[in-house]
Protein backbone atom coordinates (compact mmCIF):
# COMPACT_ATOMS: atom_id res chain seq x y z
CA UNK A 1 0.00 0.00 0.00
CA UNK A 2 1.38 3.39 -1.06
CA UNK A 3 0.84 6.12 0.94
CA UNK A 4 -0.04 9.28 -1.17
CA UNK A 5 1.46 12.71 -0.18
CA UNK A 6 -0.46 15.19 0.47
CA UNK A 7 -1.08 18.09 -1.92
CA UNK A 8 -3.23 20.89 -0.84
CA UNK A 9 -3.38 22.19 2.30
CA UNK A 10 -6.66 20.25 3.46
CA UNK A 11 -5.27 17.04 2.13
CA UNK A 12 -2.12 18.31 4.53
CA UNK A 13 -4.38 19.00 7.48
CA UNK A 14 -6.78 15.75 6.64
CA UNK A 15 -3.18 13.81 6.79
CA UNK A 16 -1.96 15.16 10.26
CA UNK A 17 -5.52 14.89 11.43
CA UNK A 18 -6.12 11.36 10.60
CA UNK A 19 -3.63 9.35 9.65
CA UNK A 20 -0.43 10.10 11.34
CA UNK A 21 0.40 7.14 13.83
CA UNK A 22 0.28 8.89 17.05
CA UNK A 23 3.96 7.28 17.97
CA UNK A 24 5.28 9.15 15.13
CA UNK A 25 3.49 12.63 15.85
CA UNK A 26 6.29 14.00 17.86
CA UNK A 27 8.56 13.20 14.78
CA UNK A 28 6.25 14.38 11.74
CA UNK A 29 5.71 17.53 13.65
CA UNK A 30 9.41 18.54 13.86
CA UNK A 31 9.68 17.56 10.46
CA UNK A 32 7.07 20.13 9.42
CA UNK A 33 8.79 22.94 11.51
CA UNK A 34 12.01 22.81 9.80
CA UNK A 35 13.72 24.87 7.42
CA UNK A 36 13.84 21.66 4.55
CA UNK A 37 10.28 21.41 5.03
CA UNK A 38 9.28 24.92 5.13
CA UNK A 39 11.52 25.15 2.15
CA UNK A 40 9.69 22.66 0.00
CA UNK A 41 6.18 23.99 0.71
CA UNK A 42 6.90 27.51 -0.24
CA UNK A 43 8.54 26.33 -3.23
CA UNK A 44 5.41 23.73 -3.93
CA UNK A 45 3.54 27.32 -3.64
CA UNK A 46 2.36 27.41 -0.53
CA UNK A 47 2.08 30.52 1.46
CA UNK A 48 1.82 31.52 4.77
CA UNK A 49 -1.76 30.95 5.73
CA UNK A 50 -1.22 27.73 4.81
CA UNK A 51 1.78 26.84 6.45
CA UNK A 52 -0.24 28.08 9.90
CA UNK A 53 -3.10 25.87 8.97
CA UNK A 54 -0.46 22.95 8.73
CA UNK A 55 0.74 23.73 11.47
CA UNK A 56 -2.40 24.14 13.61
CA UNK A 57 -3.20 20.76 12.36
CA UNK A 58 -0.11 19.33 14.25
CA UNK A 59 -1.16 21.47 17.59
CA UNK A 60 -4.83 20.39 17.29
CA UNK A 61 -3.42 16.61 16.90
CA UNK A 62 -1.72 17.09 20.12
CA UNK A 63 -4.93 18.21 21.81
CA UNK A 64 -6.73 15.55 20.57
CA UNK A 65 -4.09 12.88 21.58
CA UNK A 66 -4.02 14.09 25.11
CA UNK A 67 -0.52 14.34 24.70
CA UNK A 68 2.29 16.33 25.89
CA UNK A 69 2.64 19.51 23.65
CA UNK A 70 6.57 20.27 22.72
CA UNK A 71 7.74 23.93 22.77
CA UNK A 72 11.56 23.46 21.87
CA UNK A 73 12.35 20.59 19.48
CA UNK A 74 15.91 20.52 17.78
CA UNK A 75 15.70 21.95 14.01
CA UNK A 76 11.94 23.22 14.09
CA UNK A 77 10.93 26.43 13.83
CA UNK A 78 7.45 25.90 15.50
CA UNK A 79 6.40 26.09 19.40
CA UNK A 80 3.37 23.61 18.98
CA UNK A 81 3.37 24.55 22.68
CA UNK A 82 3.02 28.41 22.75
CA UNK A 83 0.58 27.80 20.14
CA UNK A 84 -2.09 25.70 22.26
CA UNK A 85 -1.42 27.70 25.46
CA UNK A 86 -2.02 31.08 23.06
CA UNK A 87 -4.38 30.10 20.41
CA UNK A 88 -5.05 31.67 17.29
CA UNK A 89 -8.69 32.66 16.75
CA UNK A 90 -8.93 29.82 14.17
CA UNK A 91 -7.06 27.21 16.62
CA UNK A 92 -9.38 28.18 19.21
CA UNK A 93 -12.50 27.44 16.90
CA UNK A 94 -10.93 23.86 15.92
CA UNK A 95 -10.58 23.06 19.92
CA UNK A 96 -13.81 23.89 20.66
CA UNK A 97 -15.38 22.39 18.17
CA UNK A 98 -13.44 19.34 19.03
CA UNK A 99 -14.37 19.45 22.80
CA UNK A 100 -17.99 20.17 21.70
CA UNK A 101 -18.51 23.61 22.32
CA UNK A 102 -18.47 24.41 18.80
């Protein structure tokens, strides 16, 4: 079974959402916050709103899991951390709506 990568951004979030093993979260997540991976999206034409909505996808994940959110992770750029305990207006929505209050 090949696993198809992801080319839009909901096909990105869709992919961190649901099919990501949870023991390899912690990995795929620092993969998305660094520079090679940033790198390749921008080139592949994504922009900044959907980098953030990527990346949201990895701090909702987290949420979901019940798991420990990193802040500091060797080569990535993102604080999955500072990002659930300061949500976004958009992050916020997705949490709620996950813990039923949306």
């Amino acid at each position: 079974m090949s696993i198809k990568t992801p080319v839009t951004t909901e096909e990105w979030v869709s992919y961190i959402l649901d099919e990501i093993p949870t023991e390899d979260l912690i990995h795929q997540s620092r993969v998305a916050g660094s520079n090679a991976f940033l790198r390749t999206l921008k080139e592949e034409g994504f922009e900044a709103p959907a980098l953030s909505s990527i990346h949201r996808a990895f701090a909702l994940r987290f949420v979901r899991e019940g798991m420990r959110v990193p802040s500091r992770m060797d080569n990535c750029h993102i604080d999955y951390n500072a990002m659930v305990e300061n949500p976004d207006i958009e992050l916020k929505e997705m949490i709620a709506e996950f813990n039923g209050e949306g």
